[in-house]
C-alpha atoms as a PDB file:
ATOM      1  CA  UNK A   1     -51.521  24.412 -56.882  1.00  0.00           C
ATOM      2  CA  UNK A   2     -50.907  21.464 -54.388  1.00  0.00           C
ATOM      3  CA  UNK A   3     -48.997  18.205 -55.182  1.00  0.00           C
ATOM      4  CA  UNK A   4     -51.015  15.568 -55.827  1.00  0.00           C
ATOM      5  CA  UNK A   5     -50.941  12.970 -52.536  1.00  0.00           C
ATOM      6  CA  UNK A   6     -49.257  10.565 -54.524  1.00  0.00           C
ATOM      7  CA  UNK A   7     -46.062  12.656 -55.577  1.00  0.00           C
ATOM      8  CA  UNK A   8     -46.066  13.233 -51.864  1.00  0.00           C
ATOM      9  CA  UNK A   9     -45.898   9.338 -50.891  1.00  0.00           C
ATOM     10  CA  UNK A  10     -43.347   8.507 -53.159  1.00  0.00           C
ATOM     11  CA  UNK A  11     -40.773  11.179 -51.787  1.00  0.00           C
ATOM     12  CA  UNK A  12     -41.658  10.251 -48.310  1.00  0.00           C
ATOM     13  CA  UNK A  13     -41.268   6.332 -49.557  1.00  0.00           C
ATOM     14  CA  UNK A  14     -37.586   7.499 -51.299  1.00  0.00           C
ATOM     15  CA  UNK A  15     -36.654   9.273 -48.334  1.00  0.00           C
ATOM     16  CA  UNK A  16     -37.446   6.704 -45.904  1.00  0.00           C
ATOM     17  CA  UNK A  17     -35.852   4.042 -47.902  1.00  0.00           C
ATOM     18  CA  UNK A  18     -32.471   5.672 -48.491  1.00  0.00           C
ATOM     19  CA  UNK A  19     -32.269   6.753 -44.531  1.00  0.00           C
ATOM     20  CA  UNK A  20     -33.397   3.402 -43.190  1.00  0.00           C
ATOM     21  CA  UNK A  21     -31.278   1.475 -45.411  1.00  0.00           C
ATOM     22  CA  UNK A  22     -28.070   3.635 -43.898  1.00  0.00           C
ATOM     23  CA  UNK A  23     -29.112   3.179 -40.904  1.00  0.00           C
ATOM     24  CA  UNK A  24     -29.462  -0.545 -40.634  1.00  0.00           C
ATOM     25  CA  UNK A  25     -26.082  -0.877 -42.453  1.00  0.00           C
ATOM     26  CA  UNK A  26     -24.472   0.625 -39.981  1.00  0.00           C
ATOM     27  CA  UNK A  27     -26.246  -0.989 -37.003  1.00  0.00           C
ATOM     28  CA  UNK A  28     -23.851  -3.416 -35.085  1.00  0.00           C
ATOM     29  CA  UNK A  29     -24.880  -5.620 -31.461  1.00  0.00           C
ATOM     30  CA  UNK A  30     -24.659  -3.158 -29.506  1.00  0.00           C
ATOM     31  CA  UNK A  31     -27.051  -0.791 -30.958  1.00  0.00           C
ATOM     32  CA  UNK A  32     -29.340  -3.475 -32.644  1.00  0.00           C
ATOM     33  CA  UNK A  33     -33.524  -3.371 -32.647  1.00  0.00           C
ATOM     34  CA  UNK A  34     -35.730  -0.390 -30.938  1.00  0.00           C
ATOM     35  CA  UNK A  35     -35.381   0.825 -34.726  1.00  0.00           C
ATOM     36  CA  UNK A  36     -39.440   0.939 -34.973  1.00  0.00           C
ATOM     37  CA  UNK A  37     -39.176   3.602 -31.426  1.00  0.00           C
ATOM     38  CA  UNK A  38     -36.207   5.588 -32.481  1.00  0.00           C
ATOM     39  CA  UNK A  39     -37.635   6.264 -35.704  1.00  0.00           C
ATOM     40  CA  UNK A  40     -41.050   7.386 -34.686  1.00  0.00           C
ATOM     41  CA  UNK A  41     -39.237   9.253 -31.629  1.00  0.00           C
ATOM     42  CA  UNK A  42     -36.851  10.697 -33.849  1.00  0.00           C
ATOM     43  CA  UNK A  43     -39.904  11.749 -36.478  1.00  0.00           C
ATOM     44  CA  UNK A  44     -42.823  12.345 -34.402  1.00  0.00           C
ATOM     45  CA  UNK A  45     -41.473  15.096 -31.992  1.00  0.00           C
ATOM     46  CA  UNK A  46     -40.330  17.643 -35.247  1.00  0.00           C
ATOM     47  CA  UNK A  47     -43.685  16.594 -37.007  1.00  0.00           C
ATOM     48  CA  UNK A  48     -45.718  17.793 -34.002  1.00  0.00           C
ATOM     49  CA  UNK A  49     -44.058  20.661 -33.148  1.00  0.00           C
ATOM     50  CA  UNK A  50     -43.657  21.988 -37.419  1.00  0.00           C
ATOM     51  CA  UNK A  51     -47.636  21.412 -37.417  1.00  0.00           C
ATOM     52  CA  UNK A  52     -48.060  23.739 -33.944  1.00  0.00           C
ATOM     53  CA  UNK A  53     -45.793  26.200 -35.508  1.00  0.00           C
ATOM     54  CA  UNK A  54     -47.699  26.173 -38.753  1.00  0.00           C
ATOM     55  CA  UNK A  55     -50.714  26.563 -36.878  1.00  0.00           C
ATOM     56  CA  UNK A  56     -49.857  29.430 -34.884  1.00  0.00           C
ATOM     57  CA  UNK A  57     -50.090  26.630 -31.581  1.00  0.00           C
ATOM     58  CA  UNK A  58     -53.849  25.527 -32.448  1.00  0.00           C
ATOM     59  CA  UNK A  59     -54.394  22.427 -31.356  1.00  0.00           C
ATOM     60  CA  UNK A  60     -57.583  21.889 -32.214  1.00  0.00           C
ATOM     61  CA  UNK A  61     -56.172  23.005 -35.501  1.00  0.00           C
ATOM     62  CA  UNK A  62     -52.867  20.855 -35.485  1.00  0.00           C
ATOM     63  CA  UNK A  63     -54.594  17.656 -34.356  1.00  0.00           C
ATOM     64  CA  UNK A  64     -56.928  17.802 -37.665  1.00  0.00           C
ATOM     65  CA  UNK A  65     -54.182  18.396 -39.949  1.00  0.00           C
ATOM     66  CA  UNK A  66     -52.490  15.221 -37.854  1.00  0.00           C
ATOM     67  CA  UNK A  67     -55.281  13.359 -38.031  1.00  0.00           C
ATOM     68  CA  UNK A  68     -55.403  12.806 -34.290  1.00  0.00           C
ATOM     69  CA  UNK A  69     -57.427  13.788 -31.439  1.00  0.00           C
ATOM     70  CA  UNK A  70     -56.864  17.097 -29.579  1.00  0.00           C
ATOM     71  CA  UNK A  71     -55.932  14.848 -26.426  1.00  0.00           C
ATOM     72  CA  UNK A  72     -53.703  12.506 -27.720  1.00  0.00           C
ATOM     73  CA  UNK A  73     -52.094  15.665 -29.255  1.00  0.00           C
ATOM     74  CA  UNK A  74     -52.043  17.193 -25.976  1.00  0.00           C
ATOM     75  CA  UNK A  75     -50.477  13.905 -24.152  1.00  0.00           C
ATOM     76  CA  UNK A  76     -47.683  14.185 -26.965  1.00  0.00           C
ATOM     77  CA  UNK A  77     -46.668  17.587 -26.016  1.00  0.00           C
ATOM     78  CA  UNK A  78     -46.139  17.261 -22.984  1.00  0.00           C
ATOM     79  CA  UNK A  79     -44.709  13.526 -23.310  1.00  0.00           C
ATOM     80  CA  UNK A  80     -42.405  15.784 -26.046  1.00  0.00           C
ATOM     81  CA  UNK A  81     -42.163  18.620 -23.378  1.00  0.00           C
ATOM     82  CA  UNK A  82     -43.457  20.867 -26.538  1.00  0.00           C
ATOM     83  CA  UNK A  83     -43.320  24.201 -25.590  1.00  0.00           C
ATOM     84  CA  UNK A  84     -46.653  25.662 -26.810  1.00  0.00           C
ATOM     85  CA  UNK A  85     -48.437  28.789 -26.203  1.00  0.00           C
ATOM     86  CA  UNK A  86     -51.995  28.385 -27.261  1.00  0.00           C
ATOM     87  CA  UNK A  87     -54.017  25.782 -25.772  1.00  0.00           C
ATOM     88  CA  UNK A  88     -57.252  25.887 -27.779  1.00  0.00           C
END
């Protein structure tokens, strides 16, 4: 039986809350903004290459469950340098 969407949502909401929250209290000058690019950076890689895995490197497959087209999926792997064996 799946989780409904909404138990989903509210751990990812949690999750990001708690880890964003650290994160910006420790952020001094130096390392200040570029938060919005090193936390899709820092999530999009793993999500991309977990959904490849999952999919046995399908990426007609992975780019539906994504939600994104096959070429934009393709630009991220190799933007990602994604190491992936199947190419449909």
């Amino acid at each position: 039986m799946k989780k409904p969407q909404k138990q989903v949502t509210t751990f990812l909401e949690k999750w990001l809350d708690k880890s964003i929250r650290q994160y910006v209290g420790a952020m001094d000058e130096k390392n200040n903004g570029h938060l919005h690019e090193l936390i899709m950076g820092g999530i999009e890689k793993p999500l991309v290459e977990i959904v490849l895995k999952e999919t046995g490197g399908n990426q007609t497959q992975a780019a539906n469950i994504l939600g994104i087209n096959r070429n934009t999926l393709r630009k991220k792997i190799a933007e990602y340098k994604i190491k992936c064996n199947n190419k449909t």
